[in-house]
Protein backbone atom coordinates (compact mmCIF):
# COMPACT_ATOMS: atom_id res chain seq x y z
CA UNK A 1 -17.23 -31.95 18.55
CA UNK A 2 -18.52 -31.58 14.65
CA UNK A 3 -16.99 -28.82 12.04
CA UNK A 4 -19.16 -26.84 10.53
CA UNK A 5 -17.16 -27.04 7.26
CA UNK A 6 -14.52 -29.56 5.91
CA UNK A 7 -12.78 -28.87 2.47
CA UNK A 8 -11.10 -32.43 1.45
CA UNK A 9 -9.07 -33.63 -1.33
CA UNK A 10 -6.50 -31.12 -2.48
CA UNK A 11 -3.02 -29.53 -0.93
CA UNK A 12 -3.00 -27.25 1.45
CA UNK A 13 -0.27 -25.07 1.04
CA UNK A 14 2.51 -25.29 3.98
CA UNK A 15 1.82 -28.48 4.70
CA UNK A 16 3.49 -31.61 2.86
CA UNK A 17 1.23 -34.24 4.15
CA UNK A 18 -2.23 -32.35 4.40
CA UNK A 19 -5.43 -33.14 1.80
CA UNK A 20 -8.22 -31.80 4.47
CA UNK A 21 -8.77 -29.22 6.60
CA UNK A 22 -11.62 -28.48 8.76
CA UNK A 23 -13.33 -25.39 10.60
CA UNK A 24 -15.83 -24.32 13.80
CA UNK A 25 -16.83 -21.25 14.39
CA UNK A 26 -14.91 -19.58 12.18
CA UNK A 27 -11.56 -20.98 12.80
CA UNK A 28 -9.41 -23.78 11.50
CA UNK A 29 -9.59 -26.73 13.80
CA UNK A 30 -7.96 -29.14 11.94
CA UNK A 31 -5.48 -29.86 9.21
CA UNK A 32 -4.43 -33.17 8.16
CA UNK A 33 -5.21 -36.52 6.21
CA UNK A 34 -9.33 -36.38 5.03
CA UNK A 35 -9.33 -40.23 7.24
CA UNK A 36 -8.37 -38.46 10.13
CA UNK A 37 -10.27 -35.10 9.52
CA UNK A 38 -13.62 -36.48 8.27
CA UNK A 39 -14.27 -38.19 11.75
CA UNK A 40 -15.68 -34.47 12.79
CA UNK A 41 -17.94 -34.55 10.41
CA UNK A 42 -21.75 -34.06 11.52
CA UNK A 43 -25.19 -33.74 10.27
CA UNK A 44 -24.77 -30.33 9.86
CA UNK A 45 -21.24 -30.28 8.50
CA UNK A 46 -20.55 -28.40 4.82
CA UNK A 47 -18.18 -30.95 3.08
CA UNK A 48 -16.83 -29.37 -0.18
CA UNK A 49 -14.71 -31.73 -2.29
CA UNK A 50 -11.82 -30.24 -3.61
CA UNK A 51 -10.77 -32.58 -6.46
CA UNK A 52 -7.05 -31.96 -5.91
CA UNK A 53 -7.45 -27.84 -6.17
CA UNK A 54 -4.85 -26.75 -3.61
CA UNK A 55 -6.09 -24.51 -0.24
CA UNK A 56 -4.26 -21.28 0.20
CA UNK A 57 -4.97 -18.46 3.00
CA UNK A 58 -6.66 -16.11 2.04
CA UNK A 59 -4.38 -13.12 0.63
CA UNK A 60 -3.78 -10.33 2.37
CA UNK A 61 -2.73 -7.30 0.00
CA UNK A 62 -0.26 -5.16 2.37
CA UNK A 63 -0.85 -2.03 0.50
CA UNK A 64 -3.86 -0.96 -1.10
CA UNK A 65 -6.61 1.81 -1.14
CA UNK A 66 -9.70 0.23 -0.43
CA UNK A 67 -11.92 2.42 -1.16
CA UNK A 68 -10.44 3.98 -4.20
CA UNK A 69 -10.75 0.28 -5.38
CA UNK A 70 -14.46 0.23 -4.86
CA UNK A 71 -15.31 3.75 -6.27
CA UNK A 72 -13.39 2.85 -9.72
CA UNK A 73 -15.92 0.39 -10.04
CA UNK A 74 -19.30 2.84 -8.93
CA UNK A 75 -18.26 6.50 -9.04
CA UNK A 76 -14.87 7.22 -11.36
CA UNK A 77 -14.72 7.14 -15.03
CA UNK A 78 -12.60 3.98 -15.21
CA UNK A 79 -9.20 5.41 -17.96
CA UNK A 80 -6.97 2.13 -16.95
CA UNK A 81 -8.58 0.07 -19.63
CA UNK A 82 -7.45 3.41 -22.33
CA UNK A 83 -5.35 2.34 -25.23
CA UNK A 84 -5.04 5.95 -26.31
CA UNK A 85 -5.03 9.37 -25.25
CA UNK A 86 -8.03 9.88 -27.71
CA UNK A 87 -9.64 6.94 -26.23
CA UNK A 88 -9.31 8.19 -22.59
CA UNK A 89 -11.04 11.51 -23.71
CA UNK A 90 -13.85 9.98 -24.93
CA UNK A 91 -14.57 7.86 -21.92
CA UNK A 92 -15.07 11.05 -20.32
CA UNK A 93 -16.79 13.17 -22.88
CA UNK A 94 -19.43 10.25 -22.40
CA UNK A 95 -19.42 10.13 -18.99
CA UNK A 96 -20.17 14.18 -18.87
CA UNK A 97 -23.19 14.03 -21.69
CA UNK A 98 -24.77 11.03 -19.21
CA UNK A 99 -24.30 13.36 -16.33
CA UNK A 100 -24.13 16.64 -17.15
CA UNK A 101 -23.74 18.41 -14.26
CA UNK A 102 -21.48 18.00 -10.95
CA UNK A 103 -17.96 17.21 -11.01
CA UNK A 104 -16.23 14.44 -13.70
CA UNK A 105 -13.84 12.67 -12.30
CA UNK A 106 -11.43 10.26 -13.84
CA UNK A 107 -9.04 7.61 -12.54
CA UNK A 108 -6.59 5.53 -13.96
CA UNK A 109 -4.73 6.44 -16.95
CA UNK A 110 -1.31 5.35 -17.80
CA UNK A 111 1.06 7.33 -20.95
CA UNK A 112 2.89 4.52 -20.87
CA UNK A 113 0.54 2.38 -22.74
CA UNK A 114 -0.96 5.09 -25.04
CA UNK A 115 0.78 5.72 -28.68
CA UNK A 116 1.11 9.42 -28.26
CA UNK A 117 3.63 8.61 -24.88
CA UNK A 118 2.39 11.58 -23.59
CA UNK A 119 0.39 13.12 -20.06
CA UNK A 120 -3.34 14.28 -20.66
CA UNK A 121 -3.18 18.27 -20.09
CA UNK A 122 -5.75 20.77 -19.76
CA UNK A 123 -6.68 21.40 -23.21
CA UNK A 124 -7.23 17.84 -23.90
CA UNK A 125 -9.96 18.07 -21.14
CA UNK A 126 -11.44 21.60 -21.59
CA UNK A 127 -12.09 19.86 -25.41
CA UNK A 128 -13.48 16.75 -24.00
CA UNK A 129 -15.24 18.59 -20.75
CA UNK A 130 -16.08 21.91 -21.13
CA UNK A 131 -18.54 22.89 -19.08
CA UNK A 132 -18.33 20.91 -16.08
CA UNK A 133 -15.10 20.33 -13.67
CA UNK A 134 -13.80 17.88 -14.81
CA UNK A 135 -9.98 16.21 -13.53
CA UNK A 136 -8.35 13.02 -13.97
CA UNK A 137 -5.66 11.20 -12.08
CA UNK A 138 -3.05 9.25 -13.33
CA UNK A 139 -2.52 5.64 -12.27
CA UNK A 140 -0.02 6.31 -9.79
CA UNK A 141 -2.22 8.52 -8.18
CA UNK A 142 0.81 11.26 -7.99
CA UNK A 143 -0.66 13.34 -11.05
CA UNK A 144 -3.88 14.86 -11.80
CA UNK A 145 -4.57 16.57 -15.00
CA UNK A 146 -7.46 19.58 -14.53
CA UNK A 147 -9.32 21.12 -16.87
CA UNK A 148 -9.94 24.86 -16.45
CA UNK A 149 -13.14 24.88 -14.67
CA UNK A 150 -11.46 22.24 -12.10
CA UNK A 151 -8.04 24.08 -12.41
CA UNK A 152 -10.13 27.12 -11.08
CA UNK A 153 -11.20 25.42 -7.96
CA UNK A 154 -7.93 24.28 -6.87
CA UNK A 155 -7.11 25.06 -3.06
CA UNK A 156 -3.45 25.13 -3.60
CA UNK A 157 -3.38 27.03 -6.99
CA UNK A 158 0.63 27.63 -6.69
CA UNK A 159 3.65 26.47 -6.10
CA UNK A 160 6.06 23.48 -7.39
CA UNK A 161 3.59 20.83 -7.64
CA UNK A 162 1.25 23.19 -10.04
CA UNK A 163 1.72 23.51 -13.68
CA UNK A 164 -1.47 25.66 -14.69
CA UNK A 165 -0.39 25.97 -18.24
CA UNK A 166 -0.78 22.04 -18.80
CA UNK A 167 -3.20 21.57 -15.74
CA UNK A 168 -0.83 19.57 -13.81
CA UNK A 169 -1.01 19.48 -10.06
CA UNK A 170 1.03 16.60 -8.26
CA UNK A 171 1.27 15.22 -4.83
CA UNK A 172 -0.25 17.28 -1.97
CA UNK A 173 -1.57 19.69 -4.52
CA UNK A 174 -3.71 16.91 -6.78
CA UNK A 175 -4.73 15.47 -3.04
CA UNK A 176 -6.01 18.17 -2.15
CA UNK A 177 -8.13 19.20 -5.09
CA UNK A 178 -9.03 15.40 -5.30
CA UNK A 179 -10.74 15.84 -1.92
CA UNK A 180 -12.99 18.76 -3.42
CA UNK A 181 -14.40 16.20 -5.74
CA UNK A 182 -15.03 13.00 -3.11
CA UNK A 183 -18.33 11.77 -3.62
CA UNK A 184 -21.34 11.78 -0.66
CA UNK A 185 -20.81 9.43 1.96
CA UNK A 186 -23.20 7.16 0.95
CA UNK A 187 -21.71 6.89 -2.40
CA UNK A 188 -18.45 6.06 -0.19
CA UNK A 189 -20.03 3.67 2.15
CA UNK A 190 -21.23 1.35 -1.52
CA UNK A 191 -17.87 1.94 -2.66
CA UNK A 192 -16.80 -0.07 0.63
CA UNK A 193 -19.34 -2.76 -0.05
CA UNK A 194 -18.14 -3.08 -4.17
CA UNK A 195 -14.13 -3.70 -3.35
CA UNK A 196 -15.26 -6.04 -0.57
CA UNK A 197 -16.72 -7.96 -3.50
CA UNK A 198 -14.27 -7.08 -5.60
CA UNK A 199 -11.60 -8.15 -3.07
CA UNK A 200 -12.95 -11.76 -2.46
CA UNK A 201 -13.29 -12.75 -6.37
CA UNK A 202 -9.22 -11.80 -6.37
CA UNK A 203 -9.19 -14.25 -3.19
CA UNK A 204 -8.08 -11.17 -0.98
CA UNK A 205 -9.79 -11.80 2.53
CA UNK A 206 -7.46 -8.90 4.04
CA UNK A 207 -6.25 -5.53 3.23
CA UNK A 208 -3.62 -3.13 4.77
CA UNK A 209 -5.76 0.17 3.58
CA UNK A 210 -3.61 3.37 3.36
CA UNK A 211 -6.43 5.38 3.88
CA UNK A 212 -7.39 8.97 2.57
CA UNK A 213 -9.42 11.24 5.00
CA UNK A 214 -13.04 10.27 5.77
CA UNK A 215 -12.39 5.97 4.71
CA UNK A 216 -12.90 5.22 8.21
CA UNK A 217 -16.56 6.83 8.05
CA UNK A 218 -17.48 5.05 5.57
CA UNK A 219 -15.35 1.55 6.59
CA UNK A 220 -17.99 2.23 10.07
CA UNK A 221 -21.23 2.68 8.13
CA UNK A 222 -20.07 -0.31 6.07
CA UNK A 223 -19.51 -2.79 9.25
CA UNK A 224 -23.08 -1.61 10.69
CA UNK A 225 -24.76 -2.73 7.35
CA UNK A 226 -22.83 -5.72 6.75
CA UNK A 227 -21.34 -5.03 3.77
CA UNK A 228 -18.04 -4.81 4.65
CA UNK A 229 -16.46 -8.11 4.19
CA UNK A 230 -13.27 -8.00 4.14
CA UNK A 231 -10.57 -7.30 6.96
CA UNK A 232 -9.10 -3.84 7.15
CA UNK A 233 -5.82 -2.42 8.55
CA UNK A 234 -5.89 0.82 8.25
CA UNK A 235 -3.59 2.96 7.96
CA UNK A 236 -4.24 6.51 8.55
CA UNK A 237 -2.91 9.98 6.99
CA UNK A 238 -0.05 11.29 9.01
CA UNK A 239 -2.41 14.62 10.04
CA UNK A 240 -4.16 12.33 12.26
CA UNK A 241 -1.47 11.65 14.51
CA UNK A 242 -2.20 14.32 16.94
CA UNK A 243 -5.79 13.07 17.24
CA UNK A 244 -5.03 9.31 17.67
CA UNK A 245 -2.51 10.65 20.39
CA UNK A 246 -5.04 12.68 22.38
CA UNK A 247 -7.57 9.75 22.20
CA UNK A 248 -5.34 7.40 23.11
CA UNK A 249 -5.68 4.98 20.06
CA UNK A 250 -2.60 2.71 19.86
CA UNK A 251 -2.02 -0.06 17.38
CA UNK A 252 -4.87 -3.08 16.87
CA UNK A 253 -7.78 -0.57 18.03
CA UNK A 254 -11.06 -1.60 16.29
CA UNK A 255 -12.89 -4.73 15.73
CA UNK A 256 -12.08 -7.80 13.90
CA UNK A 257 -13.28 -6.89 10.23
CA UNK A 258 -11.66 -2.86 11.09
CA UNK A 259 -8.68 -1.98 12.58
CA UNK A 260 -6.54 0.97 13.52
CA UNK A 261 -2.84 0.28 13.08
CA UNK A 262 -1.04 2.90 12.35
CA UNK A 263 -0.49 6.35 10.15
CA UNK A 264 1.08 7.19 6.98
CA UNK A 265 3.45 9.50 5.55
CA UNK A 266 5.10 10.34 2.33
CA UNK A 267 8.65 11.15 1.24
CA UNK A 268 8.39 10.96 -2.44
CA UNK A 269 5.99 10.57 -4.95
CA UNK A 270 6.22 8.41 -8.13
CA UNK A 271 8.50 6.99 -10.76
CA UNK A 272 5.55 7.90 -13.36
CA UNK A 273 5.37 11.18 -12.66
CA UNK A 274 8.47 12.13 -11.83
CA UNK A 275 8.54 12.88 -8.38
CA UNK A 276 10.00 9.80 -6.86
CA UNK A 277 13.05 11.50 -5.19
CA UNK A 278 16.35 10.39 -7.10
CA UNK A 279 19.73 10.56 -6.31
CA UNK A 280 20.82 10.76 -10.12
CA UNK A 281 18.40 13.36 -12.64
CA UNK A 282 15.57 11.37 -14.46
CA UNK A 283 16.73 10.09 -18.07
CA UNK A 284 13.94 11.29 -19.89
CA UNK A 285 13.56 15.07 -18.61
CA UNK A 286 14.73 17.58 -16.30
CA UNK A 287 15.47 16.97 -12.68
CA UNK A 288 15.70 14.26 -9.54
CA UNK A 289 11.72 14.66 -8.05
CA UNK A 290 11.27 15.71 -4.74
CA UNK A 291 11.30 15.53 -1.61
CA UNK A 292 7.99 15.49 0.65
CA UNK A 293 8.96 15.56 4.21
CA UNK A 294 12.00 16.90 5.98
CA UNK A 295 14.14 14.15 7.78
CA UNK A 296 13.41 16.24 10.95
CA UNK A 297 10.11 16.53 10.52
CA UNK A 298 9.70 12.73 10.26
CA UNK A 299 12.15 11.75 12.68
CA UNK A 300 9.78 14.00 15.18
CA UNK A 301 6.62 11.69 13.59
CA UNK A 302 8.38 8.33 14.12
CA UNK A 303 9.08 9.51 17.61
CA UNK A 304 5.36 10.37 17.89
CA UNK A 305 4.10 7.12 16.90
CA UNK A 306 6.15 4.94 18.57
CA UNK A 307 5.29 6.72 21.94
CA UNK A 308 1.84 6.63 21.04
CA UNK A 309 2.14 2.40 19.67
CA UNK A 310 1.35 2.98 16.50
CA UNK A 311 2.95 1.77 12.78
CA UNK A 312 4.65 4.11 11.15
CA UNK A 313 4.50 3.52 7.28
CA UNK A 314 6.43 5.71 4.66
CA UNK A 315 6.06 6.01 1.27
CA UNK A 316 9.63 6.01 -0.13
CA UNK A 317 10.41 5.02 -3.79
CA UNK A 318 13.34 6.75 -5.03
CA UNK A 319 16.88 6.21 -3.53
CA UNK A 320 17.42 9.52 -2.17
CA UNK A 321 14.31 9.36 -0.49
CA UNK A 322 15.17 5.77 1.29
CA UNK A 323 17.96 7.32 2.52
CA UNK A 324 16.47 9.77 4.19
CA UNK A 325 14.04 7.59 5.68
CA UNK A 326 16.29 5.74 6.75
CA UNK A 327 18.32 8.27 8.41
CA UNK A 328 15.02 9.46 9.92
CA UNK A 329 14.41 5.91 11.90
CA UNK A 330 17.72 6.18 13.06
CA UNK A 331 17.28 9.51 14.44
CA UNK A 332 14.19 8.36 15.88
CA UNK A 333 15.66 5.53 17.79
CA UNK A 334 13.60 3.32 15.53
CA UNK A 335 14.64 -0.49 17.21
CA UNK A 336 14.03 -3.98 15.92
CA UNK A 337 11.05 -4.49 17.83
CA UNK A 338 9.10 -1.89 16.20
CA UNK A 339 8.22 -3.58 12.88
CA UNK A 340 7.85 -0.33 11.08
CA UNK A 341 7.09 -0.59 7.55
CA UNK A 342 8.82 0.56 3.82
CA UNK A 343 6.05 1.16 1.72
CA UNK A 344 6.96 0.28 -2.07
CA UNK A 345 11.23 0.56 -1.70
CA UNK A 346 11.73 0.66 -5.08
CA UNK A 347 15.05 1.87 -5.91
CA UNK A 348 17.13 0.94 -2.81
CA UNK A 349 20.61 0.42 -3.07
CA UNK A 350 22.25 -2.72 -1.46
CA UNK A 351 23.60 -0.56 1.83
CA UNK A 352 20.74 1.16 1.78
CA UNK A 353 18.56 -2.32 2.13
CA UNK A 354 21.37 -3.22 4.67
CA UNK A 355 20.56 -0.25 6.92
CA UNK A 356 16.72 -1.43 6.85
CA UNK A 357 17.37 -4.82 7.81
CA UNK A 358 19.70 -3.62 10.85
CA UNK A 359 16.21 -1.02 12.10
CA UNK A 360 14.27 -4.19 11.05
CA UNK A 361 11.68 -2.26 8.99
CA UNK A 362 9.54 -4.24 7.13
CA UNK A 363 9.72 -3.98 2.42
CA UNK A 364 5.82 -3.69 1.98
CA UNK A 365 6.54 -4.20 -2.13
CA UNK A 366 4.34 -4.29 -5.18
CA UNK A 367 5.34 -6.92 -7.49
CA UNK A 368 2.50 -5.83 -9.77
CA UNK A 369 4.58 -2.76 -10.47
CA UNK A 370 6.48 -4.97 -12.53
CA UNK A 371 4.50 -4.35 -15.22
CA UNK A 372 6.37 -0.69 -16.15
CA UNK A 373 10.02 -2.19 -15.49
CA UNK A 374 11.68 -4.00 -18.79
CA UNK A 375 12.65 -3.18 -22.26
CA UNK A 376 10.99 -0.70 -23.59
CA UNK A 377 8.59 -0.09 -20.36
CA UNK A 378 7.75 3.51 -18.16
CA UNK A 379 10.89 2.85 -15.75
CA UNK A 380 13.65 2.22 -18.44
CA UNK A 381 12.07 5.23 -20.38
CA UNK A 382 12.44 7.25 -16.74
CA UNK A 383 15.21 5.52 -15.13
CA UNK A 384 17.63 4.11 -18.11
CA UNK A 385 18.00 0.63 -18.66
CA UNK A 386 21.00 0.20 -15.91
CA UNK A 387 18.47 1.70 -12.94
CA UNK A 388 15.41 -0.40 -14.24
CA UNK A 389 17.78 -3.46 -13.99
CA UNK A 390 18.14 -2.79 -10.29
CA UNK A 391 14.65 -1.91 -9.35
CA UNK A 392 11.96 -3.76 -7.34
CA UNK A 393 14.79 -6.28 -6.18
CA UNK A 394 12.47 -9.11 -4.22
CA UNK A 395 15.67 -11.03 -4.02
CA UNK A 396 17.84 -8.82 -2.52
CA UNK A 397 14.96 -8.60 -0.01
CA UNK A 398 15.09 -11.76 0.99
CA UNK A 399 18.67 -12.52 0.91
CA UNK A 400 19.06 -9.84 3.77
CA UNK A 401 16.08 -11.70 5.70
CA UNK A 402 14.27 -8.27 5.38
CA UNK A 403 10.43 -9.15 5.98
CA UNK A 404 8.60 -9.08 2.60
CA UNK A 405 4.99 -8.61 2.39
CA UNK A 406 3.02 -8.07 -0.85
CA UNK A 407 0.63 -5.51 -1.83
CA UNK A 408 -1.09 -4.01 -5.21
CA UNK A 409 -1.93 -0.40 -3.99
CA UNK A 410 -4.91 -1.09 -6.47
CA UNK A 411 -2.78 -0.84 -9.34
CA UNK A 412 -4.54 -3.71 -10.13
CA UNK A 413 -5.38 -5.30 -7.05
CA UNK A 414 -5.06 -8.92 -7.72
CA UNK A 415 -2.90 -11.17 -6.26
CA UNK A 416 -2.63 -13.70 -9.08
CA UNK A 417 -1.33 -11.35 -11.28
CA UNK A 418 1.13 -9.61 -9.40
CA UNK A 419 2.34 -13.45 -8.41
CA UNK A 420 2.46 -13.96 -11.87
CA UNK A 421 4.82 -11.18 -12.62
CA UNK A 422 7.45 -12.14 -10.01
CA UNK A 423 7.98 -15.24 -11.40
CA UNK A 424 8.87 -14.48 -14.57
CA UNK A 425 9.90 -10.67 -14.31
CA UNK A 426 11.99 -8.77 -16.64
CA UNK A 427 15.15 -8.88 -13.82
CA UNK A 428 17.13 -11.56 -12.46
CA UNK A 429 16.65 -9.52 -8.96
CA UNK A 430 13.13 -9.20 -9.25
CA UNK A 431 12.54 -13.07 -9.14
CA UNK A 432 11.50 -15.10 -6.54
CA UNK A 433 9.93 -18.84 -5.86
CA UNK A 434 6.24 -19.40 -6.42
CA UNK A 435 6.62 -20.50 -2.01
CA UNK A 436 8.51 -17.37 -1.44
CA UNK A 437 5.48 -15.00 -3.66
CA UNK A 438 2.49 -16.61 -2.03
CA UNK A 439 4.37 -16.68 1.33
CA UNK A 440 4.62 -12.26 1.06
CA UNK A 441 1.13 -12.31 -0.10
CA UNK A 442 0.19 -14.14 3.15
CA UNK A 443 2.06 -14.68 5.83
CA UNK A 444 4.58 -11.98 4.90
CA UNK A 445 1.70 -9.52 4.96
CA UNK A 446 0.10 -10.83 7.74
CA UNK A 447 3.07 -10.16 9.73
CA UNK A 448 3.45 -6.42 8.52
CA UNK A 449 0.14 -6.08 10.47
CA UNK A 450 1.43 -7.57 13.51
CA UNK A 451 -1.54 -9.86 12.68
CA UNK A 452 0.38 -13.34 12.02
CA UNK A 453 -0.98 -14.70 14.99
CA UNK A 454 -4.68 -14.61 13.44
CA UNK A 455 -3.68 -14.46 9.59
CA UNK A 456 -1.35 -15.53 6.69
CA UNK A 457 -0.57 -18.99 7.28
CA UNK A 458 -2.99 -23.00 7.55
CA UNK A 459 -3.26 -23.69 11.02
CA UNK A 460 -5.47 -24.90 14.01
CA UNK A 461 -6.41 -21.57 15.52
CA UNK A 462 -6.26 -19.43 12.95
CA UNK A 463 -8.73 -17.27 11.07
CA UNK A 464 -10.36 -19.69 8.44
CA UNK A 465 -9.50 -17.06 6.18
CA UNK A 466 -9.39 -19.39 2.58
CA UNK A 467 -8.87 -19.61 -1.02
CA UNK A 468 -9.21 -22.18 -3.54
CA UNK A 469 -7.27 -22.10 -6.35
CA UNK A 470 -8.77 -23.41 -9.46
CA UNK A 471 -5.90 -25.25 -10.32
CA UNK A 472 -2.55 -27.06 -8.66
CA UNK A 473 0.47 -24.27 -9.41
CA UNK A 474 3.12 -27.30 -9.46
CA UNK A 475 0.87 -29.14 -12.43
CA UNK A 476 -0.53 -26.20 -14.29
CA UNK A 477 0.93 -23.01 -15.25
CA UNK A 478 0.29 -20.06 -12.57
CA UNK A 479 -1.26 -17.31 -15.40
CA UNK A 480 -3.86 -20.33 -16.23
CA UNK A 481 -5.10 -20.25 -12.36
CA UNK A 482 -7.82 -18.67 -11.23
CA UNK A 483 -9.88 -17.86 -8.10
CA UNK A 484 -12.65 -21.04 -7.37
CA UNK A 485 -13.96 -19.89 -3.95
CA UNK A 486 -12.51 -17.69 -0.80
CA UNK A 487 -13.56 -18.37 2.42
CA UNK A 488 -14.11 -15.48 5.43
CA UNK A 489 -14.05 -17.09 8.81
CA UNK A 490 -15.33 -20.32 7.34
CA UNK A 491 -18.33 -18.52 5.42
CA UNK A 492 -18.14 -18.52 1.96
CA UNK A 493 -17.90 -14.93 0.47
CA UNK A 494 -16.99 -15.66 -3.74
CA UNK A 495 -17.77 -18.75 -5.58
CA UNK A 496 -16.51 -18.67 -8.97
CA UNK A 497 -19.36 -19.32 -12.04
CA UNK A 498 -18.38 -22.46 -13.27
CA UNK A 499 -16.68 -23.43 -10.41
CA UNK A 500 -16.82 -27.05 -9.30
């Protein structure tokens, strides 16, 4: 029996002896020396030369939001790449004169980086905007700033999370006013196809998507037209528990590019804005965020999904919220067996990571996040430099054989760079091996999916889910590396210009 592809002549990573690795129909058949390995080569066989660039899987970002990713590249005014406050307003006074009517809607801008340190408010955008909606959220997607026209349409106009004087609206009440301004389906269905591509150039060939209401319309329309390339876990809001219930969806529903594995829920919001739930006040201003859902109230969820067999996942970033999380799993009988996941675990404290390992939940961490924490950065500005010392702590992870799987949530997505990061990070904590990063990135992931048996790891059997790096990480330094080709099921979905 021929392969249909062989790649030959470069590592492949968890293997010592390995330099060739071949596929059929999709699927690794083979791994080994390129004498053995090239005997199944055929007439019809691809043979790609590697030329000693190493073989990874493909990467599997365990938090992200897929189609946010894809509509910052066709629909949002794009404010990540703003050096200033000024600049940011100008991106979207532009975007309004080109279309100058319908809603304006901006994503991505960080204070942090701007020299006025400060969060766009309402006046800013009634200047920039004035006579069209117009609302931007921040990076962390836990603040959106309204102008007066938006501010106007809000569904949830009061309350805690609103600041109408500024044109602040956080959590539930930015989601919500977000939602008014989603684009048309079919602008959501190309936004699917663009972070597919987007995905593959990165290397990612997998996703855990925590989705936002009316993805998994879009992720459908996508599959029927082929333009969905990439595999999706999805992860869906918390409201849709009932519904999964009464349907009778449990955990791995779907198809093999889309999958239903769980549902989401929140119990903070974010270190940037201030709502990431703290046990000790924020440095920089008034209060210790807040908290999103009662411990009851999610024990009762956890509860739910389990009987139902779906993955819970909870957003918990702040230590007081972890506890409570934690103290919710417990309530809800949550077992070792049940692989729930921590999404982002930020700020836990040593007995607090203790407690996870003994419910075996699973740290689904963003070492990309890495990029607010040092001297000088957002979290020592929010958290002092004592707290930001302690944050993120990979190591600590590890060292309580906690499962670790990495993720972006699209703050960038790229694997590369969030890999890069953890090896050199502000913290002692916060470092880890270059073996131990790409093994959360793939394997580690994988597993948070309850998909290790198809993903994450260079096997016969598996998913030829691949990437080819341009470059071997133990010769040449990791930030020099890029992205040469990734491989979906043995077909080739990015080659790199210039690639060899």
């Amino acid at each position: 029996m021929t392969a249909d592809l062989i790649l030959q002549g470069g590592p492949v990573f968890g293997s010592d002896e390995a330099d060739t690795l071949a596929v059929r129909c999709g699927r690794i058949v083979a791994v080994g020396r390129a004498a053995e390995l090239l005997r199944l080569k055929g007439p019809k066989t691809v043979l790609i030369p590697l030329r000693g660039r190493p073989v990874l899987p493909g990467f599997f970002d365990a938090h992200t939001h897929f189609v946010r990713v894809g509509l910052e590249r066709t629909f949002y005014v794009a404010l990540g790449a703003a050096r200033s406050l000024g600049e940011a307003l100008d991106r979207l006074r532009e975007a309004a004169q080109a279309r100058p009517e319908g809603w304006i809607v901006g994503r991505g801008w960080d204070e942090s980086l701007w020299p006025e340190r400060r969060y766009l408010e309402r006046a800013d955008l009634d200047r920039a905007v004035p006579r069209q909606p117009c609302c931007a959220m921040r990076v962390d997607g836990h603040l959106l700033a309204c102008n007066t026209l938006a501010l106007a349409r809000c569904p949830l106009p009061d309350g805690e999370f609103v600041d109408r004087d500024l044109g602040h609206l956080r959590e539930e009440a930015a989601w919500e006013l977000s939602r008014l301004a989603r684009p048309d389906p079919d602008t959501l269905v190309d936004a699917v196809a663009a972070a597919s591509r987007h995905a593959a150039a990165l290397g990612v060939t997998a996703v855990a998507d925590m989705a936002a209401p009316g993805d998994l319309a879009a992720y459908q329309m996508a599959a029927r037209r082929g333009t969905l390339r990439t595999r999706v876990f999805l992860y869906l809001p918390i409201e849709d528990l009932p519904a999964l219930k009464e349907l009778g969806v449990i955990r791995g529903f779907g198809s093999p590019l889309l999958t239903i594995q769980g549902v989401k829920a929140f119990a903070d919001g974010s270190i940037g804005a201030r709502t990431a739930a703290l046990d000790t006040p924020y440095r920089d201003g008034n209060g210790s965020g807040q908290l999103l859902t009662e411990r009851a109230t999610l024990a009762r969820s956890w509860r739910q999904a389990n009987e139902a067999g779906l993955q819970m996942a909870v957003h918990a970033i702040g230590d007081r919220a972890i506890g409570e999380v934690l103290a919710a799993a417990h309530a809800a009988g949550v077992s070792r067996l049940d692989r729930h996941r921590l999404e982002h675990l930020e700020l836990p404290t040593p007995d607090q990571l203790d407690a996870a390992a003994g419910l075996g939940l699973v740290a689904s961490m963003q070492p990309n996040f890495l990029q607010w924490s040092g001297p000088g950065r957002l979290y020592e500005e929010r958290l002092g430099p004592e707290r930001d010392a302690e944050s993120d702590p990979y190591a600590w992870v590890l060292d309580r054989g906690i499962p670790l799987a990495f993720g972006s949530d699209g703050m960038p997505m790229g694997p590369l760079y969030g890999i890069g990061l953890v090896l050199d990070p502000p913290h002692p904590i916060q470092k880890l091996s270059l073996s131990e990063a790409i093994r959360a990135y793939t394997e580690g992931a994988a597993r948070a999916a309850y998909a290790e048996g198809e993903l994450g790891t260079i096997a016969p059997g598996k998913q030829a889910d691949l990437v080819v790096l341009s470059g071997d990480p133990d010769h040449q330094p990791w930030r020099e590396l890029e992205v040469d080709m990734a491989f979906l099921a043995g077909d080739r979905v990015y080659l790199r210009e210039g690639a060899p």
